[in-house]
C-alpha atoms as a PDB file:
ATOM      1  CA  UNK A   1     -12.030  26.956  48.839  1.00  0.00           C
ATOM      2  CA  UNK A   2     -11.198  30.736  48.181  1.00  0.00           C
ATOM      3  CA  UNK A   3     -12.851  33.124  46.070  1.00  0.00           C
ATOM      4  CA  UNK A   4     -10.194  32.890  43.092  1.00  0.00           C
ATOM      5  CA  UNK A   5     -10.032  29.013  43.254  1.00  0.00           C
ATOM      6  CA  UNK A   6     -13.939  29.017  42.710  1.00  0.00           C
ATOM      7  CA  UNK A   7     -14.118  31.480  39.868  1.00  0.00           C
ATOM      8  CA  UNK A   8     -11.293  29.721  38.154  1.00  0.00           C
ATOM      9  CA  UNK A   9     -13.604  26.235  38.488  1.00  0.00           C
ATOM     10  CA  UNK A  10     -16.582  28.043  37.063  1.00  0.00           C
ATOM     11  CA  UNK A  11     -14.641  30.384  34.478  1.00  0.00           C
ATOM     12  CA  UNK A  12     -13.276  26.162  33.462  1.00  0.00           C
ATOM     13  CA  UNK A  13     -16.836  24.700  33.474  1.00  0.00           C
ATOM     14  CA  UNK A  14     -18.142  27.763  31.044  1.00  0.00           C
ATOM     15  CA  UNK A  15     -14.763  27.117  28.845  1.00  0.00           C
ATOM     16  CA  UNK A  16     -13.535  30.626  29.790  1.00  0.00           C
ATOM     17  CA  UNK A  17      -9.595  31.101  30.169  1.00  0.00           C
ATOM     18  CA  UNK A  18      -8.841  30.557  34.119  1.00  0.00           C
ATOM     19  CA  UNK A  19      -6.377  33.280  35.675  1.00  0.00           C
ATOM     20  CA  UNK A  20      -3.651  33.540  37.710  1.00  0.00           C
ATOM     21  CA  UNK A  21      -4.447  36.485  39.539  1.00  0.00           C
ATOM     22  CA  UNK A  22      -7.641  37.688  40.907  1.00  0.00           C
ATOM     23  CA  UNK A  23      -7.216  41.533  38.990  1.00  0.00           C
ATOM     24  CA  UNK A  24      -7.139  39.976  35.798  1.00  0.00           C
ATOM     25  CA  UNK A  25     -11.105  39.864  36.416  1.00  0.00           C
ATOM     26  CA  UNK A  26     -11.721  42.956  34.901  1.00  0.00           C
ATOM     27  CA  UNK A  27     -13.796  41.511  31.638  1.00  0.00           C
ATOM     28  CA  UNK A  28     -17.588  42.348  31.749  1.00  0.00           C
ATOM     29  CA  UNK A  29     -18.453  38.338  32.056  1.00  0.00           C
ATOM     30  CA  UNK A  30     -15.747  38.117  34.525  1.00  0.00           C
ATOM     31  CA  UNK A  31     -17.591  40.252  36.690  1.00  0.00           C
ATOM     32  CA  UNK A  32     -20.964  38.622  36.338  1.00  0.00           C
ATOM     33  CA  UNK A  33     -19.185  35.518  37.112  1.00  0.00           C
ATOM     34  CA  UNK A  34     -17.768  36.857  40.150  1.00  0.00           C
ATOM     35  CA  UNK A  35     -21.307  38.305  41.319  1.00  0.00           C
ATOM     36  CA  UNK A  36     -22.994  34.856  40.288  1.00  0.00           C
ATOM     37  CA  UNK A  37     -19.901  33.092  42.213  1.00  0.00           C
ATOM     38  CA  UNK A  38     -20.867  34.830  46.141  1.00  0.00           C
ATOM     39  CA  UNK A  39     -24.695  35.070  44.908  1.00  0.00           C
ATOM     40  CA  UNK A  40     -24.870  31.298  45.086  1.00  0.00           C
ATOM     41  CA  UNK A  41     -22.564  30.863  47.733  1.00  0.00           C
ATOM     42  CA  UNK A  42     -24.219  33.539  49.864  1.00  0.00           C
ATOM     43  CA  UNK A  43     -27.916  31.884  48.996  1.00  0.00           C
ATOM     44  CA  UNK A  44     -26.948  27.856  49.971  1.00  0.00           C
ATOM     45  CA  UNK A  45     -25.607  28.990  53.358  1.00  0.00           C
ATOM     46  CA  UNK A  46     -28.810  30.440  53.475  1.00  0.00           C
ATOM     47  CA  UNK A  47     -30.827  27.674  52.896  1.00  0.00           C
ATOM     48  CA  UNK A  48     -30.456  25.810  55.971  1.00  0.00           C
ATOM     49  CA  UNK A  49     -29.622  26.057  59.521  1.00  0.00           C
ATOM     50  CA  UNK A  50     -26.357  23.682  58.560  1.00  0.00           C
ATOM     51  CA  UNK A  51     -24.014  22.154  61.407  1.00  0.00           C
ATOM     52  CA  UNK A  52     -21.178  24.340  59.972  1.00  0.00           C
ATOM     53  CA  UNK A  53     -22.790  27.527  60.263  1.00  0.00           C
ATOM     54  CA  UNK A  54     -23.424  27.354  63.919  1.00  0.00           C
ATOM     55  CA  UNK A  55     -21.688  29.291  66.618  1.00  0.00           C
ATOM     56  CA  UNK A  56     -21.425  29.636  70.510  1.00  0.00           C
ATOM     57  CA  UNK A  57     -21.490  32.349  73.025  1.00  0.00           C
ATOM     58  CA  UNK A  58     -21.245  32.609  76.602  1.00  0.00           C
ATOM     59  CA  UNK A  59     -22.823  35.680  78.244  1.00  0.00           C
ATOM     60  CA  UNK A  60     -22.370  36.240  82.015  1.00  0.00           C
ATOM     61  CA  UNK A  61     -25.647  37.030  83.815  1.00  0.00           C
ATOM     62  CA  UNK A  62     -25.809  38.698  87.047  1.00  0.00           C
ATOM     63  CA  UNK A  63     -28.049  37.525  89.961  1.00  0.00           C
ATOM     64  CA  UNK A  64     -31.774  38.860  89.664  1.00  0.00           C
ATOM     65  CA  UNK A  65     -31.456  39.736  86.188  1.00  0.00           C
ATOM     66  CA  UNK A  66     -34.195  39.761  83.683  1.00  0.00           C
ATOM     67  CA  UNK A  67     -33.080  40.545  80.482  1.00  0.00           C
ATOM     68  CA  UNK A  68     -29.581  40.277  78.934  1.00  0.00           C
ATOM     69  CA  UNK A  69     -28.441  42.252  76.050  1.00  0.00           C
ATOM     70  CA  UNK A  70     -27.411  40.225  72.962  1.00  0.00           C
ATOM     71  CA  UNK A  71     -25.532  41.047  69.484  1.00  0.00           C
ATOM     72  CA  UNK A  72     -28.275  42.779  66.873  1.00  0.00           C
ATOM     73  CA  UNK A  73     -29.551  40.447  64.750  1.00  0.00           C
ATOM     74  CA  UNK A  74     -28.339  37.206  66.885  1.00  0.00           C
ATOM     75  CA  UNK A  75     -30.328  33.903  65.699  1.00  0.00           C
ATOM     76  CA  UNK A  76     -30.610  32.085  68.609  1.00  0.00           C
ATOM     77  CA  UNK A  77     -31.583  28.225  68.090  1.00  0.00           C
ATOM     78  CA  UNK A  78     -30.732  26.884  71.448  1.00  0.00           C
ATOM     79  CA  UNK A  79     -30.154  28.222  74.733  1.00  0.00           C
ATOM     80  CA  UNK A  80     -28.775  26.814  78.405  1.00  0.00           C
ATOM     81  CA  UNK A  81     -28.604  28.646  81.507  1.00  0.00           C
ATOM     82  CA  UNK A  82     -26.010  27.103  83.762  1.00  0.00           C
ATOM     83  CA  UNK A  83     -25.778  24.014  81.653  1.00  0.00           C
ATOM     84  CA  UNK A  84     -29.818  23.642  82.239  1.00  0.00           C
ATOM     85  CA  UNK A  85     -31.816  23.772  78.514  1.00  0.00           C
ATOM     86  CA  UNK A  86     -34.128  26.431  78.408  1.00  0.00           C
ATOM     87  CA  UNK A  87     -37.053  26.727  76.244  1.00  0.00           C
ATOM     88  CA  UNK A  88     -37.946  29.194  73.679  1.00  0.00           C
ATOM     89  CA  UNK A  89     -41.438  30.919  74.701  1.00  0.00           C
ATOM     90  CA  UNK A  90     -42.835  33.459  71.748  1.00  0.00           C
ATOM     91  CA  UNK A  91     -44.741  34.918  74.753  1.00  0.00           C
ATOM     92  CA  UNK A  92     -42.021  37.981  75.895  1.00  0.00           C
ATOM     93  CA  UNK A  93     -44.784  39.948  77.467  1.00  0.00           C
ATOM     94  CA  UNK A  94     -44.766  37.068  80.237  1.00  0.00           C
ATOM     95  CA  UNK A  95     -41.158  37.445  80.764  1.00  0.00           C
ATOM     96  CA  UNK A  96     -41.162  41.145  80.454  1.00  0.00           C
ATOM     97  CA  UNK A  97     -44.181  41.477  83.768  1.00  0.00           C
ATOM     98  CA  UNK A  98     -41.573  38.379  85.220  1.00  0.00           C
ATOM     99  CA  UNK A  99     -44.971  36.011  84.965  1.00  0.00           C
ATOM    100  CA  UNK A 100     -42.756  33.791  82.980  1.00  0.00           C
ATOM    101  CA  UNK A 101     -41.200  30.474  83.671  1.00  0.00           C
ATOM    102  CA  UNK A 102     -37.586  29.274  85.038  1.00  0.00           C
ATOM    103  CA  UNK A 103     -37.067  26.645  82.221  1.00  0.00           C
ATOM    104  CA  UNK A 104     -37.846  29.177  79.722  1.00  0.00           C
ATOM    105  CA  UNK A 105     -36.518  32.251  77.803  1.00  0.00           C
ATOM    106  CA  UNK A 106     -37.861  34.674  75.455  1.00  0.00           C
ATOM    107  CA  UNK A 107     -36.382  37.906  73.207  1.00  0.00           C
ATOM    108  CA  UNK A 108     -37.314  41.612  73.138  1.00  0.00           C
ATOM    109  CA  UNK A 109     -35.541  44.273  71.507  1.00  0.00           C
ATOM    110  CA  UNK A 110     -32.111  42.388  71.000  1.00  0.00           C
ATOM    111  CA  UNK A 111     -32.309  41.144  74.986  1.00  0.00           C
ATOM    112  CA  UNK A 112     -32.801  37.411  76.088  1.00  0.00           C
ATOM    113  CA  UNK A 113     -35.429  37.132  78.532  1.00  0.00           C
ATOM    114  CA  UNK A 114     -35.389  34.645  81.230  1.00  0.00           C
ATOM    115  CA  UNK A 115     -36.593  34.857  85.224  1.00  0.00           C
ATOM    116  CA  UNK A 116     -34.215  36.149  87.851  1.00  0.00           C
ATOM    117  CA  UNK A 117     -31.986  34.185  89.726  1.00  0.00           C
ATOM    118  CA  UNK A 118     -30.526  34.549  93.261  1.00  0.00           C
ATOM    119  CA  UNK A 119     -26.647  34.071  92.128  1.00  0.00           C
ATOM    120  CA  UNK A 120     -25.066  35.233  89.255  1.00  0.00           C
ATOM    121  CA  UNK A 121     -25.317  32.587  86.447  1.00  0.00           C
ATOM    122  CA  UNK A 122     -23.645  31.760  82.304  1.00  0.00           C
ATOM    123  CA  UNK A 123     -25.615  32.304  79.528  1.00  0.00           C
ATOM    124  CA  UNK A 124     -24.877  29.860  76.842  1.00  0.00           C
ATOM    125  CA  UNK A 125     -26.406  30.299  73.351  1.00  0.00           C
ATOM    126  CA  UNK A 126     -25.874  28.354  70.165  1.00  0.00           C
ATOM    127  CA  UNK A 127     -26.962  30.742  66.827  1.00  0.00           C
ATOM    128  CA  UNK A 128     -26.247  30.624  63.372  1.00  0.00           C
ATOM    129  CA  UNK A 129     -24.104  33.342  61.669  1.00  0.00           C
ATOM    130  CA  UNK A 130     -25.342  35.154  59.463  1.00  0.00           C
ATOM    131  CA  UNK A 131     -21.940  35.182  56.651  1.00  0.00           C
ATOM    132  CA  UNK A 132     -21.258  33.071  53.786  1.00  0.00           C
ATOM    133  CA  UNK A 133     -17.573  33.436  53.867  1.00  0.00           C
ATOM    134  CA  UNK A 134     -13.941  34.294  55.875  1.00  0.00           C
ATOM    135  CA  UNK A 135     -11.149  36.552  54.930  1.00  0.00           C
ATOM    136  CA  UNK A 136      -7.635  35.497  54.566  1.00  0.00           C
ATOM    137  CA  UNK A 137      -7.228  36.281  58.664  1.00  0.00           C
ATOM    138  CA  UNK A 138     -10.006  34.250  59.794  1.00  0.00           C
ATOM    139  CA  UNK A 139     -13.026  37.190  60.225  1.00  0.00           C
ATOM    140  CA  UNK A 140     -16.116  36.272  59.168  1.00  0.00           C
ATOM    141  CA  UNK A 141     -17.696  38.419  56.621  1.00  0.00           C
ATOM    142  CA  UNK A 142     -21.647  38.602  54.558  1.00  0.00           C
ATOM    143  CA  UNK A 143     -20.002  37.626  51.053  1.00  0.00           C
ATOM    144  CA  UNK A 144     -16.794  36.460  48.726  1.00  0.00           C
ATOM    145  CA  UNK A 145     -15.576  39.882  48.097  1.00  0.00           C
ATOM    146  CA  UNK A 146     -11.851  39.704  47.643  1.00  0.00           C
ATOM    147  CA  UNK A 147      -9.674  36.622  45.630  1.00  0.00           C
ATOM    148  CA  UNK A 148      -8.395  35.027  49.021  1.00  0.00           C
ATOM    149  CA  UNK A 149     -11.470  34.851  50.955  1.00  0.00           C
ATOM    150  CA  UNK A 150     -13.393  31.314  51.403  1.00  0.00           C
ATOM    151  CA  UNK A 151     -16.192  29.990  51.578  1.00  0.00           C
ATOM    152  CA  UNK A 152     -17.480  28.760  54.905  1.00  0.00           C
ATOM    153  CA  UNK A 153     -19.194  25.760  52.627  1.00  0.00           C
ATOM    154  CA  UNK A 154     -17.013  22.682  53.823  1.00  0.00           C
ATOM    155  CA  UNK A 155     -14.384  21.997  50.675  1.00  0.00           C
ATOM    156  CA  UNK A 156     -15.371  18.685  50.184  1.00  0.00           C
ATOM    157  CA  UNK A 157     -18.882  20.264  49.433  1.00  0.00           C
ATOM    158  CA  UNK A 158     -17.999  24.006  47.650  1.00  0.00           C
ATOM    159  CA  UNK A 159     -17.121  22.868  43.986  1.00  0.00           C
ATOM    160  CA  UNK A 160     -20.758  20.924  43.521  1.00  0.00           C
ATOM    161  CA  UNK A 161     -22.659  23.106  45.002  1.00  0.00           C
ATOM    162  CA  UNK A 162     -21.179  26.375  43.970  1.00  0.00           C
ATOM    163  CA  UNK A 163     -19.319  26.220  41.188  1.00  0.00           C
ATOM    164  CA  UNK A 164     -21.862  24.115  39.364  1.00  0.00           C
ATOM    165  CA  UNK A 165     -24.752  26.327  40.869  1.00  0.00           C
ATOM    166  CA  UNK A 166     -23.007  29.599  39.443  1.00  0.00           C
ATOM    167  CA  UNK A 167     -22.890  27.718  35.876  1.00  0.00           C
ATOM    168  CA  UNK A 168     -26.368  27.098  35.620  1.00  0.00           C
ATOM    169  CA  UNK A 169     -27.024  30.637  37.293  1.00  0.00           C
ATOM    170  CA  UNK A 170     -25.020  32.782  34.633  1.00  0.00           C
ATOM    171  CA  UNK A 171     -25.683  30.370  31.610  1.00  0.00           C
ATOM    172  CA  UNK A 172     -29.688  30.796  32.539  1.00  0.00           C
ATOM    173  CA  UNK A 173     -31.281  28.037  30.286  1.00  0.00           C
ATOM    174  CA  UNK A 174     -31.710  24.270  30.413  1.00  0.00           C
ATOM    175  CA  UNK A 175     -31.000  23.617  26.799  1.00  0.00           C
ATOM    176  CA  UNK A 176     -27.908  24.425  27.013  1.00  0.00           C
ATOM    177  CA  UNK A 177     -25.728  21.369  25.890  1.00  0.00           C
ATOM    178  CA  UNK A 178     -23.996  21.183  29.720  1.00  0.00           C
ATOM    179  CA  UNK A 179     -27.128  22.110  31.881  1.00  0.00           C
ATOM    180  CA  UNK A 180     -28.057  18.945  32.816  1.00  0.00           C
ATOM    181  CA  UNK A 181     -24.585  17.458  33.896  1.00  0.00           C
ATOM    182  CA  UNK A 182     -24.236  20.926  35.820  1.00  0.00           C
ATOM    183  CA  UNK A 183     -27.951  19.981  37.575  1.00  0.00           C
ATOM    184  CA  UNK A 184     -26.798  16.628  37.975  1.00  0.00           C
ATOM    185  CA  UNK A 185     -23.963  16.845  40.326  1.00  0.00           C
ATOM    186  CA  UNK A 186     -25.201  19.831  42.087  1.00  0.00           C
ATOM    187  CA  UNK A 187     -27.881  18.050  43.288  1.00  0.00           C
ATOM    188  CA  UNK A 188     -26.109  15.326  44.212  1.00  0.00           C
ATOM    189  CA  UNK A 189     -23.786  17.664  45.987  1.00  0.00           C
ATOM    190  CA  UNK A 190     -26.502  19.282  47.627  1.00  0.00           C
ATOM    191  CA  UNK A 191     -27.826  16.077  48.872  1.00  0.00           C
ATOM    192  CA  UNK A 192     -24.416  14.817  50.179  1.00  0.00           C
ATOM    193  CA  UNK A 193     -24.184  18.377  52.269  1.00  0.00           C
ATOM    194  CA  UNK A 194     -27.469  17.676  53.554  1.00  0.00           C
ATOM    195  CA  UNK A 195     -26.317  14.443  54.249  1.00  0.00           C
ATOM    196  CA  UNK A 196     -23.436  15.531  56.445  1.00  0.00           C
ATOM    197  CA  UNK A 197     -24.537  18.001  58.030  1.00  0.00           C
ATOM    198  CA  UNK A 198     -27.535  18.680  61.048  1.00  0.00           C
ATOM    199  CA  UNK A 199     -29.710  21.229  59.895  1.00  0.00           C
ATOM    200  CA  UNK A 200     -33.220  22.348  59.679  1.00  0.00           C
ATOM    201  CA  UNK A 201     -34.542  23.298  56.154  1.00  0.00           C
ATOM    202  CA  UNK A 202     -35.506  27.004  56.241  1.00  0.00           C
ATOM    203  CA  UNK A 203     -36.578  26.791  51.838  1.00  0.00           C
ATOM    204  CA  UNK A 204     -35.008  24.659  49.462  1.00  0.00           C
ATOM    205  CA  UNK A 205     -32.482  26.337  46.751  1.00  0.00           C
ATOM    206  CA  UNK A 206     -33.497  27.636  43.745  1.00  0.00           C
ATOM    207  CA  UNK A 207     -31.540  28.994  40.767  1.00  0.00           C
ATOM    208  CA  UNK A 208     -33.579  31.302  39.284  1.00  0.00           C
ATOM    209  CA  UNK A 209     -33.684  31.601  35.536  1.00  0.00           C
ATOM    210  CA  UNK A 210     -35.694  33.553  32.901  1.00  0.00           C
ATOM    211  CA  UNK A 211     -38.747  31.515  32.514  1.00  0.00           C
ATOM    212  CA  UNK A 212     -38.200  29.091  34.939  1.00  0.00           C
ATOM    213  CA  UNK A 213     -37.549  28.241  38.320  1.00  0.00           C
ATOM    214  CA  UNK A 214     -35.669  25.089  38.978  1.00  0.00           C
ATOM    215  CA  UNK A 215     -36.303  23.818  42.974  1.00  0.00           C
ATOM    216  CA  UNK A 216     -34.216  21.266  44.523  1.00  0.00           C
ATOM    217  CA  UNK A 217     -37.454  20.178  47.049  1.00  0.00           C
ATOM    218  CA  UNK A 218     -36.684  16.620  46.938  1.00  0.00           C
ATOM    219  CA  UNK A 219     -33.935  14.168  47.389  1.00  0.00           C
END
C-alpha cells in the first residue's frame, strides 16, 4: 500500500476528511498524521528480522583472500561460501592473524572475514535491509516520504498494523471511545504477520503514549 492510500485509511479511522491528492496535506494534524503514518511503519519493520525484509548478494572473492569489503552498515544473518554454510565467529582477531577456521567467517571494519582459498570463490550473503519503504520506481528508501511510495509491509498485512498503529499513536490515550477496537485488530494483525512470516524477534512493538507504554510481548 502507498503512502497516500495509508494516510487516507488513518485520516478515515480518526473521522478526518480523506483526500484526493497527497498536497492537500498541508493541515497541522495532517502532518502529524503523516509523521505518525512512516513512524509506525518505519518502527514494525524494525521489530523483527521478517522473511520480507531479507535480501541477497553475491560477492566474488579472489583466491587467497582474507577479507572482502562489504556495503556500510550490511546486516549479515547468513553466509555461504561456494554454496558451503559458514559460521558466524565474534572472534575477528582470529581471522584477522588467519588463526581462524575454513567453515567460519567473521566482520571487521565493513569486511567479511573468512580463510584464504587456493581458487577464486562466490560470496553469498543473506542480510536484512535496513528501509521501511519503495518509491514509485522500485528503490528502496529509510521512510514513506512522498504520496506514491509503499510500504515494504506485505498489503495483506499494512492496514492492521499501520494504519491502526498510527491511530492509537496520534490519538495517545486508551480511553478514547475507539482505542480498544484499534488495539484489537492490530494485534491480531501483528500476530498474523508474525504468523507468515520467518523472523527472529529483535523487541516487541510498542506505541508509546503519555503515561503509558502499551507492549505487544505476547501472542
Amino acid at each position: 500500500m502507498n503512502y497516500l492510500e495509508l494516510t487516507n485509511l488513518t485520516l478515515q479511522e480518526l473521522n478526518y476528511k480523506t483526500v484526493s491528492d497527497f498536497s492537500e496535506l498541508v493541515k497541522p494534524d495532517h502532518k502529524k498524521i503523516l509523521e505518525t503514518v512512516s513512524r509506525i511503519n518505519e518502527n514494525l519493520t524494525n521489530t523483527c528480522d521478517w522473511a520480507f525484509l531479507m535480501r541477497e548478494i553475491d560477492i566474488d572473492v579472489p583466491a587467497n583472500a582474507t577479507a572482502v569489503p562489504i556495503p556500510i552498515g550490511l546486516k549479515i544473518k547468513a553466509a555461504y561460501l561456494d554454496g558451503s554454510p559458514l559460521e558466524y565467529s565474534d572472534e575477528c582477531h582470529r581471522f584477522l592473524d588467519k588463526k581462524g577456521y575454513y567453515g567460519g567467517f567473521s566482520t571487521f571494519n565493513c569486511q567479511v572475514l573468512i580463510m584464504p582459498r587456493e581458487k577464486a570463490t562466490k560470496l553469498k550473503l543473506f542480510y536484512k535491509t535496513k528501509n521501511s519503504a519503495k518509491t514509485a520506481d522500485g528503490e528502496e528508501i529509510p521512510r514513506l516520504t512522498n504520496g506514491s511510495d509503499t510500504t515494504l509491509i506485505p498489503d495483506q498485512h499494512a492496514r492492521n498494523v499501520v494504519v491502526f498503529g498510527a491511530c492509537m499513536q496520534f490519538k495517545s490515550n486508551p480511553e478514547h471511545p475507539k482505542y480498544k477496537h484499534w488495539l484489537r485488530l492490530f494485534t491480531e494483525g501483528y500476530s498474523q504477520m508474525r504468523a507468515d512470516s520467518e523472523f527472529i524477534v529483535e523487541s516487541p512493538p510498542k506505541i508509546k503514549l503519555p503515561r503509558w507504554t502499551v507492549g505487544f510481548d505476547r501472542y
